[in-house]
PDB file of N, CA and C in Angstrom:
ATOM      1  N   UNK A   1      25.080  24.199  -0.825  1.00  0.00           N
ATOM      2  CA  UNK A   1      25.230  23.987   0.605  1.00  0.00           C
ATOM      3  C   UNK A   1      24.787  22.562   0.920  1.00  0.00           C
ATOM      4  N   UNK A   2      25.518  21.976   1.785  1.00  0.00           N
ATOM      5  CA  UNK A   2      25.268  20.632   1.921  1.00  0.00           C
ATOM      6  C   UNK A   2      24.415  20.564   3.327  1.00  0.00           C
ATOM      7  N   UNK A   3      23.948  19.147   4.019  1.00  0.00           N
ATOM      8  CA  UNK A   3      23.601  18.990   5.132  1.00  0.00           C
ATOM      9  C   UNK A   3      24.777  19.653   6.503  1.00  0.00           C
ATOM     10  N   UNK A   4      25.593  19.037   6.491  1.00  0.00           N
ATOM     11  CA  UNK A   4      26.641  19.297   7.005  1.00  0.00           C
ATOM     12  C   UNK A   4      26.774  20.665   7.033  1.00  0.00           C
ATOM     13  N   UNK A   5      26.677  21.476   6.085  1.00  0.00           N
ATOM     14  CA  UNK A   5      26.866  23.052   6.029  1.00  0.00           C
ATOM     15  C   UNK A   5      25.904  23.702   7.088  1.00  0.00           C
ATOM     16  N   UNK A   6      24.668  22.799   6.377  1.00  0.00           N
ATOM     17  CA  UNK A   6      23.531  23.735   7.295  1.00  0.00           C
ATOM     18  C   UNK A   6      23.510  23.342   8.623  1.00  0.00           C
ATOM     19  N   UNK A   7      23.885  22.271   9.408  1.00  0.00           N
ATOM     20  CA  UNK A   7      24.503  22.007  10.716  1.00  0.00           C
ATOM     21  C   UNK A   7      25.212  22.265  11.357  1.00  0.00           C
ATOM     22  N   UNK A   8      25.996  23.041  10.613  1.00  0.00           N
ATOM     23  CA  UNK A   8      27.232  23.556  11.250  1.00  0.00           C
ATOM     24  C   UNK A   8      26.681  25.264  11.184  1.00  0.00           C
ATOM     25  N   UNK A   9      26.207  25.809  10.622  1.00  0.00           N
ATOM     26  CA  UNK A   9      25.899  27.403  10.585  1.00  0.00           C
ATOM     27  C   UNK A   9      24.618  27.526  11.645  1.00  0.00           C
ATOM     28  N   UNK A  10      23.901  26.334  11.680  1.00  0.00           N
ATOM     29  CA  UNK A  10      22.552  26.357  12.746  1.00  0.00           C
ATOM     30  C   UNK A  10      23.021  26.229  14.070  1.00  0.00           C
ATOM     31  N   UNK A  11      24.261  25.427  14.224  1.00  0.00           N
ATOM     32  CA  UNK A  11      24.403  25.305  15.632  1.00  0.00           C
ATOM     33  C   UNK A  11      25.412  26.055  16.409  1.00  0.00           C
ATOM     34  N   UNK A  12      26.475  27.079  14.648  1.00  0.00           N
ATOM     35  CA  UNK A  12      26.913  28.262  15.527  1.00  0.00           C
ATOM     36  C   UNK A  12      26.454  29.603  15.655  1.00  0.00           C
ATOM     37  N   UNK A  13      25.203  29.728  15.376  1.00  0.00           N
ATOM     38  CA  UNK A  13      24.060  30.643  15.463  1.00  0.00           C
ATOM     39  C   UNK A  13      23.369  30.291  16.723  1.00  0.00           C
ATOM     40  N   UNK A  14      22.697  29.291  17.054  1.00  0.00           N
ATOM     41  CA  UNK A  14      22.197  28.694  18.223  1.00  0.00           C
ATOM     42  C   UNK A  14      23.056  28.369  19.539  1.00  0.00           C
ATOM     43  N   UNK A  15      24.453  28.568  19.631  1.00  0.00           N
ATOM     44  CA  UNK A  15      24.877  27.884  20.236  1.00  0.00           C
ATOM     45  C   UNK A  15      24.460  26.347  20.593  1.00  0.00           C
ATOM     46  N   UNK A  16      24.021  25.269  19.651  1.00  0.00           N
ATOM     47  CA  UNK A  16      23.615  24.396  20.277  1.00  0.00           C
ATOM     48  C   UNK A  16      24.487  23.178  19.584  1.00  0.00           C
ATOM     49  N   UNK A  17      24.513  21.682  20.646  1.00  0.00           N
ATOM     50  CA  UNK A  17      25.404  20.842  20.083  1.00  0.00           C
ATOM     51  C   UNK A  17      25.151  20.370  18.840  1.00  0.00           C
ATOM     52  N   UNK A  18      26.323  20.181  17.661  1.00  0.00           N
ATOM     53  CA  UNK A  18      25.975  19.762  16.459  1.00  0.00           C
ATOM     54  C   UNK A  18      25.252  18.251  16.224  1.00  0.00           C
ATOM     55  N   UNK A  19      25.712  17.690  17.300  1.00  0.00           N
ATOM     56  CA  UNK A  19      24.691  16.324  17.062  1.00  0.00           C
ATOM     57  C   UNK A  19      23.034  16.175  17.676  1.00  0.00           C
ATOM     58  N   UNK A  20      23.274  17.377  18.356  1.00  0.00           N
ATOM     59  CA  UNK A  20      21.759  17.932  18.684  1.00  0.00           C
ATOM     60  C   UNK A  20      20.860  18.274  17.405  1.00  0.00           C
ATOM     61  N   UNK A  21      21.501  19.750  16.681  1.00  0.00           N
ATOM     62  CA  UNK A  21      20.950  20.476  15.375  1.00  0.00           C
ATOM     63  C   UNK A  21      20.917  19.350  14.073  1.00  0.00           C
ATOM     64  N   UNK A  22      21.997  17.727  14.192  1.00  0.00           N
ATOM     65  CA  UNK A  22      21.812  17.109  13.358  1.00  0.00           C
ATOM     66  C   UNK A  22      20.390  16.117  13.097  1.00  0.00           C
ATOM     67  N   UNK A  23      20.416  15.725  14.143  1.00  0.00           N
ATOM     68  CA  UNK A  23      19.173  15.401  15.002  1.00  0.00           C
ATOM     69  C   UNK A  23      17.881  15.667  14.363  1.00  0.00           C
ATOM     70  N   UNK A  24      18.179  17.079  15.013  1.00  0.00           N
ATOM     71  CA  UNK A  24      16.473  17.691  14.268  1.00  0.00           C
ATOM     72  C   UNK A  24      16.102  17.439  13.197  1.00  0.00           C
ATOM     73  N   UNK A  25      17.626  18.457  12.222  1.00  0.00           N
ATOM     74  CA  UNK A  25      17.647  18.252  10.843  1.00  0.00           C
ATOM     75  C   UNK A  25      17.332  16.621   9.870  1.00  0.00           C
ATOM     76  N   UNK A  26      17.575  15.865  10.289  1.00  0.00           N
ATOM     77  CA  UNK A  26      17.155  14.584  10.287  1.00  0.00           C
ATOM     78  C   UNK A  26      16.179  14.263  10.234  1.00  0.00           C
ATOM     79  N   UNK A  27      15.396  14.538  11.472  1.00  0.00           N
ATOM     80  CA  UNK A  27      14.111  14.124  12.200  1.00  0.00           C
ATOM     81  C   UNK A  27      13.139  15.096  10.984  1.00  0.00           C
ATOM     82  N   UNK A  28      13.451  16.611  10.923  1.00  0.00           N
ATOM     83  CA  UNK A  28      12.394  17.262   9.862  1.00  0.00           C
ATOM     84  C   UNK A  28      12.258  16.620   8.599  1.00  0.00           C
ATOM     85  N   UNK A  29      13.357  16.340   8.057  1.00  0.00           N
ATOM     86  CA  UNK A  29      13.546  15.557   6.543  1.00  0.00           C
ATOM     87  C   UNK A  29      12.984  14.465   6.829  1.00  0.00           C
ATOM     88  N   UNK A  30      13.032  13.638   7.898  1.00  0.00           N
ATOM     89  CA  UNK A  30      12.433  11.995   7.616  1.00  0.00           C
ATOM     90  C   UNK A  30      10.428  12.674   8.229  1.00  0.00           C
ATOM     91  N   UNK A  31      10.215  13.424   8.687  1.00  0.00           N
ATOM     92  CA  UNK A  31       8.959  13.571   9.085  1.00  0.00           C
ATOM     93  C   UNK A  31       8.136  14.174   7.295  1.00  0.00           C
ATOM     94  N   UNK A  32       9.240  14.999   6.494  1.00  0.00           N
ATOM     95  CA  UNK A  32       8.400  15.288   5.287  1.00  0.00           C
ATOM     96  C   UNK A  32       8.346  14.246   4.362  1.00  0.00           C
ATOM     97  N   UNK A  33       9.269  13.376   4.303  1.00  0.00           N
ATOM     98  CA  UNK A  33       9.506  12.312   3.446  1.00  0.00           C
ATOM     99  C   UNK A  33       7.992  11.357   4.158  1.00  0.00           C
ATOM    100  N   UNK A  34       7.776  10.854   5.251  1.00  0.00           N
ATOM    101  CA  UNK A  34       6.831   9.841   5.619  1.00  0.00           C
ATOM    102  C   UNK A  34       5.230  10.910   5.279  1.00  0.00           C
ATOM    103  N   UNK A  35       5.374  12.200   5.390  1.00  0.00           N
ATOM    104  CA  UNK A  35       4.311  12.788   5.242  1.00  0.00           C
ATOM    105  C   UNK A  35       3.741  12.654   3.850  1.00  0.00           C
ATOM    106  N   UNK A  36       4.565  12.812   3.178  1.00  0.00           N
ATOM    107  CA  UNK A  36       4.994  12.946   1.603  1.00  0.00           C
ATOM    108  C   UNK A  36       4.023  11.493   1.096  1.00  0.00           C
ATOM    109  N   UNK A  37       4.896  10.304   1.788  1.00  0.00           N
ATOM    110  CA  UNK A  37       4.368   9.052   1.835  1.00  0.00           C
ATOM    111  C   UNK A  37       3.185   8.945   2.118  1.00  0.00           C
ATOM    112  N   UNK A  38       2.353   9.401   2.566  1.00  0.00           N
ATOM    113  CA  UNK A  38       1.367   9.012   3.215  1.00  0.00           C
ATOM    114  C   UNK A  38       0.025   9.791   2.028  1.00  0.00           C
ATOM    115  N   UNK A  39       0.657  10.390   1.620  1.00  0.00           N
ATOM    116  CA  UNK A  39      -0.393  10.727   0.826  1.00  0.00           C
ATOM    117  C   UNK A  39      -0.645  12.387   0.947  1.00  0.00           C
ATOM    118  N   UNK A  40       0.056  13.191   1.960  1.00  0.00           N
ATOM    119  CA  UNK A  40      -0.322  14.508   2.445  1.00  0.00           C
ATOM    120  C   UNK A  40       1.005  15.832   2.255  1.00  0.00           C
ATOM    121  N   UNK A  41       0.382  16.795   1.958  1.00  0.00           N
ATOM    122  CA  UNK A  41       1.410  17.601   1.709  1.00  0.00           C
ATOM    123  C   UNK A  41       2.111  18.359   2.738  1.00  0.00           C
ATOM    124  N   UNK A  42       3.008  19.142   2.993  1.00  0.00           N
ATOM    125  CA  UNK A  42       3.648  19.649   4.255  1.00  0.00           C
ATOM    126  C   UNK A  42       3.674  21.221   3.624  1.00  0.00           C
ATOM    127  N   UNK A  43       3.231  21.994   4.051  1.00  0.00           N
ATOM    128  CA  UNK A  43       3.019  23.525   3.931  1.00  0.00           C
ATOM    129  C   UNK A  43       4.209  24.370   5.157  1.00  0.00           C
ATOM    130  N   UNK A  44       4.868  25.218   4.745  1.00  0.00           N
ATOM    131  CA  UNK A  44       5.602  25.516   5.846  1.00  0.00           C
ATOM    132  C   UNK A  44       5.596  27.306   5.701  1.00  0.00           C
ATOM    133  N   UNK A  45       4.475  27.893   5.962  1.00  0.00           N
ATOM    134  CA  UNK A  45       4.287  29.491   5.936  1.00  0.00           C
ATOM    135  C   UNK A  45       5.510  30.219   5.843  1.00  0.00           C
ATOM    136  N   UNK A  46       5.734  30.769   4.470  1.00  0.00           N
ATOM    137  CA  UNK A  46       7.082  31.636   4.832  1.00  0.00           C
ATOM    138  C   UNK A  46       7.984  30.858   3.779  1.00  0.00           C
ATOM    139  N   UNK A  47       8.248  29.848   3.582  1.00  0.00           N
ATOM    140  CA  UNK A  47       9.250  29.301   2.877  1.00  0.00           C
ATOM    141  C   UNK A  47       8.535  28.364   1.487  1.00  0.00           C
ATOM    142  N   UNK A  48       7.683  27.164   2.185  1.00  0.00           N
ATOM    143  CA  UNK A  48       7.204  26.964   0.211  1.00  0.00           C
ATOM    144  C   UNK A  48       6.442  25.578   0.874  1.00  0.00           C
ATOM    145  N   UNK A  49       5.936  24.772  -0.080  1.00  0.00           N
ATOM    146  CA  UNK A  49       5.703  23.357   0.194  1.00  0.00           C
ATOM    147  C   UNK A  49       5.846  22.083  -0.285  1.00  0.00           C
ATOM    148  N   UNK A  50       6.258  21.275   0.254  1.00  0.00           N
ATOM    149  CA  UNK A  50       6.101  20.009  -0.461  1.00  0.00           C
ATOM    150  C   UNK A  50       5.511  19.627  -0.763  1.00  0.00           C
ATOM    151  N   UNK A  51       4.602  19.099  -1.889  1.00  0.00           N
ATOM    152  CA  UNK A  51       3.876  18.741  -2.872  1.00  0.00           C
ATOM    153  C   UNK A  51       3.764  17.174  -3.475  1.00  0.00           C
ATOM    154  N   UNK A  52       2.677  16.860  -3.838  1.00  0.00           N
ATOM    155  CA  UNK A  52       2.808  15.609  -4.318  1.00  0.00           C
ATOM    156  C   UNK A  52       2.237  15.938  -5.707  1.00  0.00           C
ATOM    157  N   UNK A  53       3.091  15.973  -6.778  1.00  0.00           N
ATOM    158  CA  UNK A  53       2.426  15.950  -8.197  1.00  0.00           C
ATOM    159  C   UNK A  53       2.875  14.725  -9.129  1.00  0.00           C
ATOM    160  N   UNK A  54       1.764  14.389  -9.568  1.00  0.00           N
ATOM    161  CA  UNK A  54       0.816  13.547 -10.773  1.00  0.00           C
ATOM    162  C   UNK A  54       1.706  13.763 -11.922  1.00  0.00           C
ATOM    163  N   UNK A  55       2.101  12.861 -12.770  1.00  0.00           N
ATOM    164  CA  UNK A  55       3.153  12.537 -13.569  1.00  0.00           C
ATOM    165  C   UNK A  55       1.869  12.133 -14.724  1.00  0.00           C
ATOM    166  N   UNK A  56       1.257  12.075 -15.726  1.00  0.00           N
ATOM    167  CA  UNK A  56       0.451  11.722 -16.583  1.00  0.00           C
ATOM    168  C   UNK A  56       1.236  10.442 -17.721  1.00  0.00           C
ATOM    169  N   UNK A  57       0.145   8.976 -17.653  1.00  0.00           N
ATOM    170  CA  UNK A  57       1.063   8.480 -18.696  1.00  0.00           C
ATOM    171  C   UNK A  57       1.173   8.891 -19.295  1.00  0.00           C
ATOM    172  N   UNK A  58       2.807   7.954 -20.444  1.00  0.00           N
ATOM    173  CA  UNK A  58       3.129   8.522 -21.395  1.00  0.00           C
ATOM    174  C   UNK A  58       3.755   7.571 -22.168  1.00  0.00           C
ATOM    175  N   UNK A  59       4.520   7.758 -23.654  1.00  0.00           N
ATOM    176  CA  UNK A  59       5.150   6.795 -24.468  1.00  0.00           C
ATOM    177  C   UNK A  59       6.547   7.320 -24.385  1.00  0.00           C
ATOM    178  N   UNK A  60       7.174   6.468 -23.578  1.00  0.00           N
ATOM    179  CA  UNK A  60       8.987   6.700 -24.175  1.00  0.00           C
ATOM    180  C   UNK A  60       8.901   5.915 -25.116  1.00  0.00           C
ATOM    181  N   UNK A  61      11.021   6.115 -25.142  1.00  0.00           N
ATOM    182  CA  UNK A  61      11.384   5.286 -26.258  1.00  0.00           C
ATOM    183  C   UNK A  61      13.102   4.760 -25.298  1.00  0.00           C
ATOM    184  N   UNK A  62      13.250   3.305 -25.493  1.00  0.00           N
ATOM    185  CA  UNK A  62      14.495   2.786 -25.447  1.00  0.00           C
ATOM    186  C   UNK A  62      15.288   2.427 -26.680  1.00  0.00           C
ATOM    187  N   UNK A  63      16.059   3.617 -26.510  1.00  0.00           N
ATOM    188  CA  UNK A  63      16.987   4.453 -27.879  1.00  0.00           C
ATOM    189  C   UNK A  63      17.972   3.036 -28.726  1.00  0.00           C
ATOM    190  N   UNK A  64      18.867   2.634 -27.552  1.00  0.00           N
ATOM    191  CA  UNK A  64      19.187   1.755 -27.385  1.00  0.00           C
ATOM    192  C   UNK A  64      18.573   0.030 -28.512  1.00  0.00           C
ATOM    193  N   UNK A  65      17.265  -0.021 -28.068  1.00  0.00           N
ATOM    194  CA  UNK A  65      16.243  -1.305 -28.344  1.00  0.00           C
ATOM    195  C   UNK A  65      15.588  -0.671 -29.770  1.00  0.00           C
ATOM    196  N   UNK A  66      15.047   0.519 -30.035  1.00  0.00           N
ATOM    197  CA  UNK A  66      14.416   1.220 -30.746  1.00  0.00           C
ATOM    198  C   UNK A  66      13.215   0.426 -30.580  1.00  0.00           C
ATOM    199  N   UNK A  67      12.712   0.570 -29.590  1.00  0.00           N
ATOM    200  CA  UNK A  67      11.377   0.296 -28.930  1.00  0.00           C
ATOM    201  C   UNK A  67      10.931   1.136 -28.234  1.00  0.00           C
ATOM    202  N   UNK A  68       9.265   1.142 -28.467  1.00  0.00           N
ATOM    203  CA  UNK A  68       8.347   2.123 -27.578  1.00  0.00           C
ATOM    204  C   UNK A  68       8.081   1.302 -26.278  1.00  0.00           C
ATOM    205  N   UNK A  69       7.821   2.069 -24.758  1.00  0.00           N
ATOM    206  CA  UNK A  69       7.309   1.786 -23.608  1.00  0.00           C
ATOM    207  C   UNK A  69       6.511   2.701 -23.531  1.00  0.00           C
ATOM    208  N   UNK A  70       5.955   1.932 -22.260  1.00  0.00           N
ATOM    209  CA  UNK A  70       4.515   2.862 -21.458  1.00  0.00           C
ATOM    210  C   UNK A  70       5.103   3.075 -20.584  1.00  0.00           C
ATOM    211  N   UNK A  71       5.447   4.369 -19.731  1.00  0.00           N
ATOM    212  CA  UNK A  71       5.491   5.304 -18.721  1.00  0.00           C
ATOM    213  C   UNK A  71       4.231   5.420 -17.918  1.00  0.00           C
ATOM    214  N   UNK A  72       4.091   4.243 -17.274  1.00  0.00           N
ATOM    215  CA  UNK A  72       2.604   4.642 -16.251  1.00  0.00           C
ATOM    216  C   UNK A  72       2.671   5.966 -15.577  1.00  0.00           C
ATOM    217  N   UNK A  73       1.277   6.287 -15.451  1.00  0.00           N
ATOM    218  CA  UNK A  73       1.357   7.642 -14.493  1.00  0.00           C
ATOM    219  C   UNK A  73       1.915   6.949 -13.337  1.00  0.00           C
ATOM    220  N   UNK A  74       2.202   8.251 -12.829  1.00  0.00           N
ATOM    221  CA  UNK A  74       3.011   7.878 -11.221  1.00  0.00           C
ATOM    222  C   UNK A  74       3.043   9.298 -10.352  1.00  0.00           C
ATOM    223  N   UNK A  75       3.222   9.436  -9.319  1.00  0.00           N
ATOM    224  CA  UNK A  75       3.318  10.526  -8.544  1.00  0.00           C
ATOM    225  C   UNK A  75       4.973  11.025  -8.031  1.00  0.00           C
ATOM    226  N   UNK A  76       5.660  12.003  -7.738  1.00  0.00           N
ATOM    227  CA  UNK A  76       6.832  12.594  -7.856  1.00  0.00           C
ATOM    228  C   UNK A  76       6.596  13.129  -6.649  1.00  0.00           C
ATOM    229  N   UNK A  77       7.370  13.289  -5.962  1.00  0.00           N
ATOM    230  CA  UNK A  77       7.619  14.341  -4.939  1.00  0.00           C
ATOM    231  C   UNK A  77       8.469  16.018  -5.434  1.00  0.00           C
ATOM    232  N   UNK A  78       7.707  17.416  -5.053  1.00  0.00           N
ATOM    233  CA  UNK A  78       8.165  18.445  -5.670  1.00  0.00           C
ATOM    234  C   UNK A  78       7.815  19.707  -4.827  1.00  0.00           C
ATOM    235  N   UNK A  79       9.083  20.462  -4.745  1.00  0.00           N
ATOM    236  CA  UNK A  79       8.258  21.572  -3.994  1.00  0.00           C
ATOM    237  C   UNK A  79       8.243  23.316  -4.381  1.00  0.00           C
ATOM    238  N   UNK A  80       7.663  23.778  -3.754  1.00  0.00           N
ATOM    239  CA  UNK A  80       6.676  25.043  -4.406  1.00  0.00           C
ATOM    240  C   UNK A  80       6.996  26.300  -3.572  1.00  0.00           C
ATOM    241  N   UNK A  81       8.378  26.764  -4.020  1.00  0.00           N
ATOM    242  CA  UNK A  81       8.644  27.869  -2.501  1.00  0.00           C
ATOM    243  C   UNK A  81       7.506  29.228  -2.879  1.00  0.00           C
ATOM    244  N   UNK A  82       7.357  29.938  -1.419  1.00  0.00           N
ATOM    245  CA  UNK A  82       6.719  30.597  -1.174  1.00  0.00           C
ATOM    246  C   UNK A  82       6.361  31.743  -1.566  1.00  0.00           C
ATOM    247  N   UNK A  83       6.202  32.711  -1.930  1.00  0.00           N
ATOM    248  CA  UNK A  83       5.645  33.541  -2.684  1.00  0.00           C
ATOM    249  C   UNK A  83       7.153  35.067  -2.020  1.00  0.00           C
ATOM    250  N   UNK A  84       7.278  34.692  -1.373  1.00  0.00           N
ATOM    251  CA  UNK A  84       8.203  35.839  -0.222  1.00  0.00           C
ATOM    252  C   UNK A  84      10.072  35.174  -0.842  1.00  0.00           C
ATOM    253  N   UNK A  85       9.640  34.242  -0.526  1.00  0.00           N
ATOM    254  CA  UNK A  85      10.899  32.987  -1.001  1.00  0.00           C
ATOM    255  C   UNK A  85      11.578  33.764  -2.209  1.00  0.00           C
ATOM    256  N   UNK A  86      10.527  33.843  -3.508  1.00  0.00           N
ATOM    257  CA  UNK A  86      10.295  33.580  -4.958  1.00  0.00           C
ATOM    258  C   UNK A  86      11.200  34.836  -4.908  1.00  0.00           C
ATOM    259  N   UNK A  87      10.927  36.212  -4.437  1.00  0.00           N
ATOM    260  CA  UNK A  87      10.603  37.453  -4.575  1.00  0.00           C
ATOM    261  C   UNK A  87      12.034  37.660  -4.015  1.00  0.00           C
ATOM    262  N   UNK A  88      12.431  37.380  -2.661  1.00  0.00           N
ATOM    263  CA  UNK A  88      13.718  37.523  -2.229  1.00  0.00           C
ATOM    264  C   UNK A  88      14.812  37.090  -2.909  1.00  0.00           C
ATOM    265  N   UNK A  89      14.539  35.671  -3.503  1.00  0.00           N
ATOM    266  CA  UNK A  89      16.003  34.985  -4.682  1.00  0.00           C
ATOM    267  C   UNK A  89      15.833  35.906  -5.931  1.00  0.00           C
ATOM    268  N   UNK A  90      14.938  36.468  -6.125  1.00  0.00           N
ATOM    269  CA  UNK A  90      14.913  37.142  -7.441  1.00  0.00           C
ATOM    270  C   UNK A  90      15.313  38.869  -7.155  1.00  0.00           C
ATOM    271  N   UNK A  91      15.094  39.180  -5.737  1.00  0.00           N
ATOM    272  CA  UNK A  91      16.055  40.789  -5.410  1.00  0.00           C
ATOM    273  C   UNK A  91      17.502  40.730  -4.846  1.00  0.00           C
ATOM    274  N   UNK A  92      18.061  39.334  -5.117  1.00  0.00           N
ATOM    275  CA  UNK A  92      19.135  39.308  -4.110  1.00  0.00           C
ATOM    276  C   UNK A  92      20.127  38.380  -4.892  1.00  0.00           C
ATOM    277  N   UNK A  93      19.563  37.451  -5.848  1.00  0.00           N
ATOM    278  CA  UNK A  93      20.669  36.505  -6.585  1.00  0.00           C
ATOM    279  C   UNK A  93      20.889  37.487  -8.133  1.00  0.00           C
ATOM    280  N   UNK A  94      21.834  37.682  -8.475  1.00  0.00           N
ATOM    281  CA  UNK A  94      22.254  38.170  -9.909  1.00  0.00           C
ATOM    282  C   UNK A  94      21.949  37.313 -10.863  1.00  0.00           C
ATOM    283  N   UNK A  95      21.244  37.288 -12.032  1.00  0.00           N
ATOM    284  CA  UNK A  95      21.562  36.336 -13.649  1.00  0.00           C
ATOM    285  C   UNK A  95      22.465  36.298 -13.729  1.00  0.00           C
ATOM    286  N   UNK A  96      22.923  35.485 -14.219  1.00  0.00           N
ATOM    287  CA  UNK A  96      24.306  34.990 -14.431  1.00  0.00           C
ATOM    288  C   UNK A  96      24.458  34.981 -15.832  1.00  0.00           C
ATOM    289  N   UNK A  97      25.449  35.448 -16.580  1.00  0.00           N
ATOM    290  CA  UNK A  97      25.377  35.761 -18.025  1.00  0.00           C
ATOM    291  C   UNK A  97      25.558  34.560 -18.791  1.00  0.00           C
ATOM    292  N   UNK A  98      24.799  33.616 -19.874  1.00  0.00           N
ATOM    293  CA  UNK A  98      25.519  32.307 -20.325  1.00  0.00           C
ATOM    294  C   UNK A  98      26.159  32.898 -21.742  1.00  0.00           C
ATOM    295  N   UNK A  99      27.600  32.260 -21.649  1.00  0.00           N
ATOM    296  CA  UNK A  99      27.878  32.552 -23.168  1.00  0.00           C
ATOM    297  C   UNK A  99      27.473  31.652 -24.412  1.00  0.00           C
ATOM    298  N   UNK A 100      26.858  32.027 -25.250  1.00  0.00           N
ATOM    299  CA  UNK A 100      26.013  31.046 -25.958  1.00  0.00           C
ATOM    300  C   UNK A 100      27.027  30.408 -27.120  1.00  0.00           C
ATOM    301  N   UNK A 101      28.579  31.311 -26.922  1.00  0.00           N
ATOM    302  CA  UNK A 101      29.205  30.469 -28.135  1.00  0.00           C
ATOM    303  C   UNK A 101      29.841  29.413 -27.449  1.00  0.00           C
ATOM    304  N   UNK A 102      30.356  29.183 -25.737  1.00  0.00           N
ATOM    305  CA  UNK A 102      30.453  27.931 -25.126  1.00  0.00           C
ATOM    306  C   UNK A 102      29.950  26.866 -25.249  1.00  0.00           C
ATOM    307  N   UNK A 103      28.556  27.225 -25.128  1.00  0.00           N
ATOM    308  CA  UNK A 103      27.603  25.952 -25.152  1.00  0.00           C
ATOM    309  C   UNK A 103      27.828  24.959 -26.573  1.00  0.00           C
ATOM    310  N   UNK A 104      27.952  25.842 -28.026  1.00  0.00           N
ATOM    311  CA  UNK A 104      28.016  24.877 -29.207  1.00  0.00           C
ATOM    312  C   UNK A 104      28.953  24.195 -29.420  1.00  0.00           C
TER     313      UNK A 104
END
């Protein structure tokens, strides 16, 4: 589902104008992103949270060069759905069967 999707199903549920519901949708994403930034996490009861997790250095390799680098630690943005979230995608989405002779 794209942005667009979810703008268009919010605002014919709401009756409300789509450049209104785009708006918001906007405004929530740029308020978790600067929150995110700032150093603080965004908790949203019911659905999950955004998170700031710690990346630990490390040694790659540029395959390419056949040289080692340093991977400084660094921080990632990641999020952590809710415990209700977890429980509902797992009584309501099917496994999906992989065929393992496709993959080789």
């Amino acid at each position: 589902m794209t942005k667009a999707e979810i703008v268009s199903k919010i605002s014919d549920k709401l009756g409300l104008d789509k450049n209104d519901v785009q708006l918001t949708v906007e405004n929530f994403m740029n308020e978790v992103i600067n929150t995110l930034e700032s150093g603080q996490n965004v908790y949203l009861r019911g659905f999950g949270s955004f998170i700031i997790k710690t990346r630990a250095e490390k040694t790659g390799r540029n395959i390419s060069k056949n040289t080692t680098l340093k991977i400084p630690a660094h921080n990632i943005p990641a999020f952590k759905p809710a415990k209700v979230f977890v429980e509902g995608v797992k009584a309501k989405v099917k496994v999906a069967k992989t065929d393992k002779k496709a993959k080789k």
